[in-house]
PDB file of N, CA and C in Angstrom:
ATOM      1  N   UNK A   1      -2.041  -8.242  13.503  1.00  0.00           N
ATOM      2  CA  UNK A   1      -1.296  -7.920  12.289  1.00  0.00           C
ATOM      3  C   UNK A   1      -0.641  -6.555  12.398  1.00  0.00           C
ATOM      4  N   UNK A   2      -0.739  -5.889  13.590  1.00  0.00           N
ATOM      5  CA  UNK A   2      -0.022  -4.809  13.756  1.00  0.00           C
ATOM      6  C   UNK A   2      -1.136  -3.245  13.164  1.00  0.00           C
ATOM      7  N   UNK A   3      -1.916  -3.310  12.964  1.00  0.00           N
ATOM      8  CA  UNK A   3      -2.842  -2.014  12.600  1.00  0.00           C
ATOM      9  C   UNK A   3      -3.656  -1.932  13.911  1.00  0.00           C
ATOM     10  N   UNK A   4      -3.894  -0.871  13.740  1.00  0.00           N
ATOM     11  CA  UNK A   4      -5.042  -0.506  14.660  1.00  0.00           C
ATOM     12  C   UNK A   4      -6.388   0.433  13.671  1.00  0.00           C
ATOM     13  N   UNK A   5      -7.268   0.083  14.766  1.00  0.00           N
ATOM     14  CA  UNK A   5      -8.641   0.134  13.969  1.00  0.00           C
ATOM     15  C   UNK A   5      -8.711   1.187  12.854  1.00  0.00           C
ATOM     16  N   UNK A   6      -7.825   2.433  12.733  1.00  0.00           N
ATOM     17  CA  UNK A   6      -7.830   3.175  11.849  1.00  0.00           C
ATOM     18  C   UNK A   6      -7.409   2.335  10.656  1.00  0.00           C
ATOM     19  N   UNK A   7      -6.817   1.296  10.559  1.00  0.00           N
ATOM     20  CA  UNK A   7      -5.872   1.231   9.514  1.00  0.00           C
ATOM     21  C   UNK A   7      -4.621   1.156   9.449  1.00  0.00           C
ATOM     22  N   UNK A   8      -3.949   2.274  10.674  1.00  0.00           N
ATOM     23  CA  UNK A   8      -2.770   2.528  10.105  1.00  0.00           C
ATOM     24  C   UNK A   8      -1.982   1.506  10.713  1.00  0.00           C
ATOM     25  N   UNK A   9      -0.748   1.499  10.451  1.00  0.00           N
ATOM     26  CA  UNK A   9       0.320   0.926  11.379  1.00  0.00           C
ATOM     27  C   UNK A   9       0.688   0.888  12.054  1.00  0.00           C
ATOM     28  N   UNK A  10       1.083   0.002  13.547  1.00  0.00           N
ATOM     29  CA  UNK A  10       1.205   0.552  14.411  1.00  0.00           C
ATOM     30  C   UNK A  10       2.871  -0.313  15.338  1.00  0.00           C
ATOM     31  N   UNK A  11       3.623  -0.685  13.758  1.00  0.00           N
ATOM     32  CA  UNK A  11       4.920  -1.521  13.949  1.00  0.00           C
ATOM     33  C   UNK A  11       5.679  -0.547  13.128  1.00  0.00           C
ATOM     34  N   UNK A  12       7.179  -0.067  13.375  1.00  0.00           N
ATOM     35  CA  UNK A  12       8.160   0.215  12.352  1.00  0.00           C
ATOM     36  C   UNK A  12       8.797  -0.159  11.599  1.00  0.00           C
ATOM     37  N   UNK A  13       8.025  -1.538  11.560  1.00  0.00           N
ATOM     38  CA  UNK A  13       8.729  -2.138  10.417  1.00  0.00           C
ATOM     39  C   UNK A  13       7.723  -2.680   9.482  1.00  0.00           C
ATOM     40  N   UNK A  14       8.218  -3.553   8.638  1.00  0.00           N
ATOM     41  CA  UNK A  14       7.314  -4.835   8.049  1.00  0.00           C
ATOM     42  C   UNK A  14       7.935  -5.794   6.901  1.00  0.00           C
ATOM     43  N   UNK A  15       7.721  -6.912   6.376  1.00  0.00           N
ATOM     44  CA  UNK A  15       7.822  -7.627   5.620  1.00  0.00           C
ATOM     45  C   UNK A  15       8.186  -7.375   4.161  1.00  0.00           C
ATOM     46  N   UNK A  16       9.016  -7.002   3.856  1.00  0.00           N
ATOM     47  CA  UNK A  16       9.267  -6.773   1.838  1.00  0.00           C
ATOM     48  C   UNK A  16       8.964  -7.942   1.283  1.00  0.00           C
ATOM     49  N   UNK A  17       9.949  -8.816   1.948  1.00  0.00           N
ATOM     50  CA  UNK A  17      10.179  -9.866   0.986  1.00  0.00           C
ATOM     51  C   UNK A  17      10.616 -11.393   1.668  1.00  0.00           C
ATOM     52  N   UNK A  18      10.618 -12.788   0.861  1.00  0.00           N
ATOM     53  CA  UNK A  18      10.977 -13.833   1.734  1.00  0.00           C
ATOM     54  C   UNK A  18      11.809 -14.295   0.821  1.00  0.00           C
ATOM     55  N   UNK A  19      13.315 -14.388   1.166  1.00  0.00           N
ATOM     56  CA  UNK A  19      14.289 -15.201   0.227  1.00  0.00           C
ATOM     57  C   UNK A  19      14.215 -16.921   0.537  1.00  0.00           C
ATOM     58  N   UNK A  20      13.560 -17.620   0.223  1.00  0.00           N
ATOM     59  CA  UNK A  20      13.885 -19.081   0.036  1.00  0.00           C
ATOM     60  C   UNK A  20      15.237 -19.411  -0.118  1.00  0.00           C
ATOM     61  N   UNK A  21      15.494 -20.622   0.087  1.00  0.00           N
ATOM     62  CA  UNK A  21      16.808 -21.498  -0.378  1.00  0.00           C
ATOM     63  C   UNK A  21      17.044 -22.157   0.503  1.00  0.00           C
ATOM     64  N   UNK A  22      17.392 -23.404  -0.312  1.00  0.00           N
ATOM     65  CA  UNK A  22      17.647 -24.998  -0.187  1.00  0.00           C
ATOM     66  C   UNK A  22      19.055 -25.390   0.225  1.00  0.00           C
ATOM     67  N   UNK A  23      19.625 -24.295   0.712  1.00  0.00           N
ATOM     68  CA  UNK A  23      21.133 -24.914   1.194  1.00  0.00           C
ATOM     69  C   UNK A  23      21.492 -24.493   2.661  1.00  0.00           C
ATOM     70  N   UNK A  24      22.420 -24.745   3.493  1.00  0.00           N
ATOM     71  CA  UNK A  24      22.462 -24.371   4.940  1.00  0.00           C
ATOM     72  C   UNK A  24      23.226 -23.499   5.358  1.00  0.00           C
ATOM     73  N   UNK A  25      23.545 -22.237   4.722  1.00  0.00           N
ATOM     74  CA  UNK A  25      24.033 -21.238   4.860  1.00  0.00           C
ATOM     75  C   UNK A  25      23.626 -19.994   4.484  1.00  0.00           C
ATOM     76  N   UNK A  26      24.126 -18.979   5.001  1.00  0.00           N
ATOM     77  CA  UNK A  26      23.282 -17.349   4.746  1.00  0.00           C
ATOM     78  C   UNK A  26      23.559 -16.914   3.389  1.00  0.00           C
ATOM     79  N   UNK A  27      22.814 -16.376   2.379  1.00  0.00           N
ATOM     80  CA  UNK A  27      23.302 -16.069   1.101  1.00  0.00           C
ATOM     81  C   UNK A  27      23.484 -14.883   1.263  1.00  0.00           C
ATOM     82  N   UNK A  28      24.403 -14.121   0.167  1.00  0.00           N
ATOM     83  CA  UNK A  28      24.617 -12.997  -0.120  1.00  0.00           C
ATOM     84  C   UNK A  28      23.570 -12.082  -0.008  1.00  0.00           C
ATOM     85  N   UNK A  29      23.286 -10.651   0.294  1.00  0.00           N
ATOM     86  CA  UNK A  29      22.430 -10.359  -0.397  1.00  0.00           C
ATOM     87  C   UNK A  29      22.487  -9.540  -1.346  1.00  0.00           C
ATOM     88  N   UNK A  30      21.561  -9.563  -1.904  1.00  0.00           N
ATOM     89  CA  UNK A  30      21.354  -9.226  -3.172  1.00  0.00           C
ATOM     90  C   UNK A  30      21.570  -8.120  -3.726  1.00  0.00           C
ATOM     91  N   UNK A  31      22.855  -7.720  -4.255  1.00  0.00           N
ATOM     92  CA  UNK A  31      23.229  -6.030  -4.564  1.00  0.00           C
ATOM     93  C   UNK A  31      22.533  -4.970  -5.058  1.00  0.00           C
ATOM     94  N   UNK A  32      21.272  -5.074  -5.258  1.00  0.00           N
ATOM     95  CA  UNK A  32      20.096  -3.967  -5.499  1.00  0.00           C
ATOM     96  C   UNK A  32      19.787  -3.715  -3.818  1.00  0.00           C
ATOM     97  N   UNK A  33      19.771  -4.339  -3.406  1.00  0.00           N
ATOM     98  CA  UNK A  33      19.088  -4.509  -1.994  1.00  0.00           C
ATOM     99  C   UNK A  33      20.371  -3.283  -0.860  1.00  0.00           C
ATOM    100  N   UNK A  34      21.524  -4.086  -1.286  1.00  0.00           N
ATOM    101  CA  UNK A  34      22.419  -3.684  -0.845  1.00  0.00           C
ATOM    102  C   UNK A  34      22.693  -2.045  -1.311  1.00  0.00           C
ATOM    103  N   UNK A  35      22.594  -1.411  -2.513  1.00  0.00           N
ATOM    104  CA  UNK A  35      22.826  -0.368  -2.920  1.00  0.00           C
ATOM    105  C   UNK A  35      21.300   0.516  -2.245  1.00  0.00           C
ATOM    106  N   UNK A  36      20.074   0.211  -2.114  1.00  0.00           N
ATOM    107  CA  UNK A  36      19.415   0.724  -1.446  1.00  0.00           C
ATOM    108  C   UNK A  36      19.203   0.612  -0.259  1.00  0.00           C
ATOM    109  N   UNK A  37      20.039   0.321   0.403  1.00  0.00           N
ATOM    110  CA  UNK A  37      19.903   0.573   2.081  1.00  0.00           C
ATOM    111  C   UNK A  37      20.823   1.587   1.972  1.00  0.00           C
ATOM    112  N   UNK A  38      21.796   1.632   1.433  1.00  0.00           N
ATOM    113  CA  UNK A  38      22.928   2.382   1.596  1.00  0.00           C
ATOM    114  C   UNK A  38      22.233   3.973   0.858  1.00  0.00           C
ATOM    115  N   UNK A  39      21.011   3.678   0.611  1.00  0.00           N
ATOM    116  CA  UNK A  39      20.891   5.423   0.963  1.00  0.00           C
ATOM    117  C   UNK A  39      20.500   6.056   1.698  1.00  0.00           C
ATOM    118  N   UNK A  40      20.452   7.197   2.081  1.00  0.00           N
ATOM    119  CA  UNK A  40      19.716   8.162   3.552  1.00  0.00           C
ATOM    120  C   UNK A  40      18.598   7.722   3.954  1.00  0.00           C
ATOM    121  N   UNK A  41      18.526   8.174   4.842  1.00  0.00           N
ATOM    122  CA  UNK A  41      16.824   7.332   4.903  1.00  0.00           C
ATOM    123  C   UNK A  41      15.358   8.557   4.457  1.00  0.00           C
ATOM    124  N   UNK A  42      15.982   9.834   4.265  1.00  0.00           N
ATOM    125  CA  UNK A  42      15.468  10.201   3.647  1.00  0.00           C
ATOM    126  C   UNK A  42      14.501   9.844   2.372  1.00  0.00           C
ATOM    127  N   UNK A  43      15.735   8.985   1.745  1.00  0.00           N
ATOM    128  CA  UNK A  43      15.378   8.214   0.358  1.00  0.00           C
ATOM    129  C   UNK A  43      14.669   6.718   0.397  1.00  0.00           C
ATOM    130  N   UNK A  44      14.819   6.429   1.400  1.00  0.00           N
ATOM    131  CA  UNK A  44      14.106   5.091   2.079  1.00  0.00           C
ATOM    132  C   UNK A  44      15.122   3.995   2.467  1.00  0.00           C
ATOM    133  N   UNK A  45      16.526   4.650   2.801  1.00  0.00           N
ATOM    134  CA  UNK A  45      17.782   3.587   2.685  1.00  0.00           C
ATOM    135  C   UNK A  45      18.150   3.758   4.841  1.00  0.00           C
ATOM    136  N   UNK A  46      18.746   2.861   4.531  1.00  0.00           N
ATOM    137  CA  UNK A  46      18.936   2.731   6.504  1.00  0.00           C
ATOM    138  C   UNK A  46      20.508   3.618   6.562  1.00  0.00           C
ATOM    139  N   UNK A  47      21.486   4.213   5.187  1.00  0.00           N
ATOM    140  CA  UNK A  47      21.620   5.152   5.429  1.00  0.00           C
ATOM    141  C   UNK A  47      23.766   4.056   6.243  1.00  0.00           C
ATOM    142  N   UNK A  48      23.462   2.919   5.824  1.00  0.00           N
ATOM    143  CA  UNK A  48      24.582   2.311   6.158  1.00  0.00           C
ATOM    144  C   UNK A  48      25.405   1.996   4.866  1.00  0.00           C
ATOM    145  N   UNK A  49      27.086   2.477   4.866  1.00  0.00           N
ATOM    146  CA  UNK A  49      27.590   2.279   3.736  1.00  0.00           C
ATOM    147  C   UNK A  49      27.745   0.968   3.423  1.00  0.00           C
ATOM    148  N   UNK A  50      27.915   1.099   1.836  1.00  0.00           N
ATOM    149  CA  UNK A  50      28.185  -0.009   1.142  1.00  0.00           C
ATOM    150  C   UNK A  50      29.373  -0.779   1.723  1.00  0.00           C
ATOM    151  N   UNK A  51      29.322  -1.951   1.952  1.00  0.00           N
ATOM    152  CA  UNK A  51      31.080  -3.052   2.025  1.00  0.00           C
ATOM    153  C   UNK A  51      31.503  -3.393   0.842  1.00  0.00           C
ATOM    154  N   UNK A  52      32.451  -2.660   0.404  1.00  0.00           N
ATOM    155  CA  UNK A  52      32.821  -3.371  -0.755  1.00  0.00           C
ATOM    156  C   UNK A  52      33.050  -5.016  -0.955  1.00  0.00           C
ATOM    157  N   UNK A  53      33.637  -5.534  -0.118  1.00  0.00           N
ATOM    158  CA  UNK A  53      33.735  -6.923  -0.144  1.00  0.00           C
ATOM    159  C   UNK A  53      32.954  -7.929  -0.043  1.00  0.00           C
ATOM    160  N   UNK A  54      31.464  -7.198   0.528  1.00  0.00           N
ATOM    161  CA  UNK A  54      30.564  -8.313   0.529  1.00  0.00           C
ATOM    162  C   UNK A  54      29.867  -7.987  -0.564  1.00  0.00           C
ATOM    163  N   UNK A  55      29.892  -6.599  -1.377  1.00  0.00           N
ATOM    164  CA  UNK A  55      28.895  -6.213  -2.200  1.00  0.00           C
ATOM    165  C   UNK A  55      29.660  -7.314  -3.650  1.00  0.00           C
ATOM    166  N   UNK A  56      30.766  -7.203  -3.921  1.00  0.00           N
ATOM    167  CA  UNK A  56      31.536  -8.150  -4.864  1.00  0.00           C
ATOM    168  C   UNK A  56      31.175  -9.946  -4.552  1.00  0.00           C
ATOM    169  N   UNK A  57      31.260  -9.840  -3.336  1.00  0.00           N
ATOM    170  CA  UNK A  57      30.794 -11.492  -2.951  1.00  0.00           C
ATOM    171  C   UNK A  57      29.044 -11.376  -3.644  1.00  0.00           C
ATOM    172  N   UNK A  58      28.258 -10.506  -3.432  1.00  0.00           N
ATOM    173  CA  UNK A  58      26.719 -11.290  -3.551  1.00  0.00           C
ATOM    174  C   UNK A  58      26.857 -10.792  -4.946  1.00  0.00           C
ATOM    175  N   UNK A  59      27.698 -10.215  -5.940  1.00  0.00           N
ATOM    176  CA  UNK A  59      27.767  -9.395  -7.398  1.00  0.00           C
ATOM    177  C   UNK A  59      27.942 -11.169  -8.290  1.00  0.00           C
ATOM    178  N   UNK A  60      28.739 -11.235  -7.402  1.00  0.00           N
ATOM    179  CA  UNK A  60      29.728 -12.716  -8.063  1.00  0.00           C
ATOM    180  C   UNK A  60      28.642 -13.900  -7.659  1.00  0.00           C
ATOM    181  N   UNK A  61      27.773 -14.007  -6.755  1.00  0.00           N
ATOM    182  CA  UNK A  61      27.236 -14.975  -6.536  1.00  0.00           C
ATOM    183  C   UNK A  61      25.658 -14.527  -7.399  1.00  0.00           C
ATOM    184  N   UNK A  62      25.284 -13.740  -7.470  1.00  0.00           N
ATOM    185  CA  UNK A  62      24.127 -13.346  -8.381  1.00  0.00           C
ATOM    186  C   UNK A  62      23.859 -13.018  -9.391  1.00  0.00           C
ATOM    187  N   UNK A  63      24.938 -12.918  -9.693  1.00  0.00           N
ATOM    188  CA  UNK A  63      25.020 -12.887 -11.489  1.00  0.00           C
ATOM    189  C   UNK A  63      24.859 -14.598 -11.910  1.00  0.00           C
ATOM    190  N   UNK A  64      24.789 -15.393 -11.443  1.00  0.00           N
ATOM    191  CA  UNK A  64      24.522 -16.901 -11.465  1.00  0.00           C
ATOM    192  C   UNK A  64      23.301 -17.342 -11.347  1.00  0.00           C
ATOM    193  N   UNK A  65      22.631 -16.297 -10.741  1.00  0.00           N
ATOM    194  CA  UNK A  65      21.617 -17.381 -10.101  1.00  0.00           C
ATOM    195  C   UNK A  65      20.331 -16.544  -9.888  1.00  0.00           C
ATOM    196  N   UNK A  66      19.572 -16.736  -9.996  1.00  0.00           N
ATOM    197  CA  UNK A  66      18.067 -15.635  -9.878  1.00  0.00           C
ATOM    198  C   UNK A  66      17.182 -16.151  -8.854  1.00  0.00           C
ATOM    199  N   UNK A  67      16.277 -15.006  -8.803  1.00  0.00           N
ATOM    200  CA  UNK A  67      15.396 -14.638  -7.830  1.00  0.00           C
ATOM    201  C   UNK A  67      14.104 -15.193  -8.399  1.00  0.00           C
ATOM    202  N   UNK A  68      13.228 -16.282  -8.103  1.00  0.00           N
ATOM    203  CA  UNK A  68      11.945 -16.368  -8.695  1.00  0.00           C
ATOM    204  C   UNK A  68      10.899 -16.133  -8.225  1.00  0.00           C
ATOM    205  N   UNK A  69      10.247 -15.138  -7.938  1.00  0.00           N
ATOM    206  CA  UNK A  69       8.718 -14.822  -7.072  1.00  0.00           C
ATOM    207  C   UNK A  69       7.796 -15.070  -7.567  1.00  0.00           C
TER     208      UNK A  69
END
């Protein structure tokens, strides 16, 4: 599972989250998601700018449709 006996971590990454869906193509993602990568990583963001054009594509496709966890 990636720890070592202390506990800690011993991968740079890990798991947030699992988007489901029932259709055969990549969905948007999700413009919260999108506005927080796009900060420093200081702040916990990977610090890559926003696309405007895809951020309007997943705005327009998620205002439709929700997330159920």
């Amino acid at each position: 599972m990636g720890k070592s006996n202390d506990g800690e971590s011993t991968v740079p990454w890990g798991i947030l989250s699992i988007k489901a869906q029932d259709i055969d193509r990549k969905l948007p993602m999700i413009p919260t998601t999108a506005v927080q990568n796009a900060l420093g990583k200081e702040e916990g963001g990977s610090g890559v700018p926003i696309d405007r054009e895809k951020y309007m594509e997943a705005y327009h496709y998620w205002k439709d449709h929700a997330t159920v966890a």
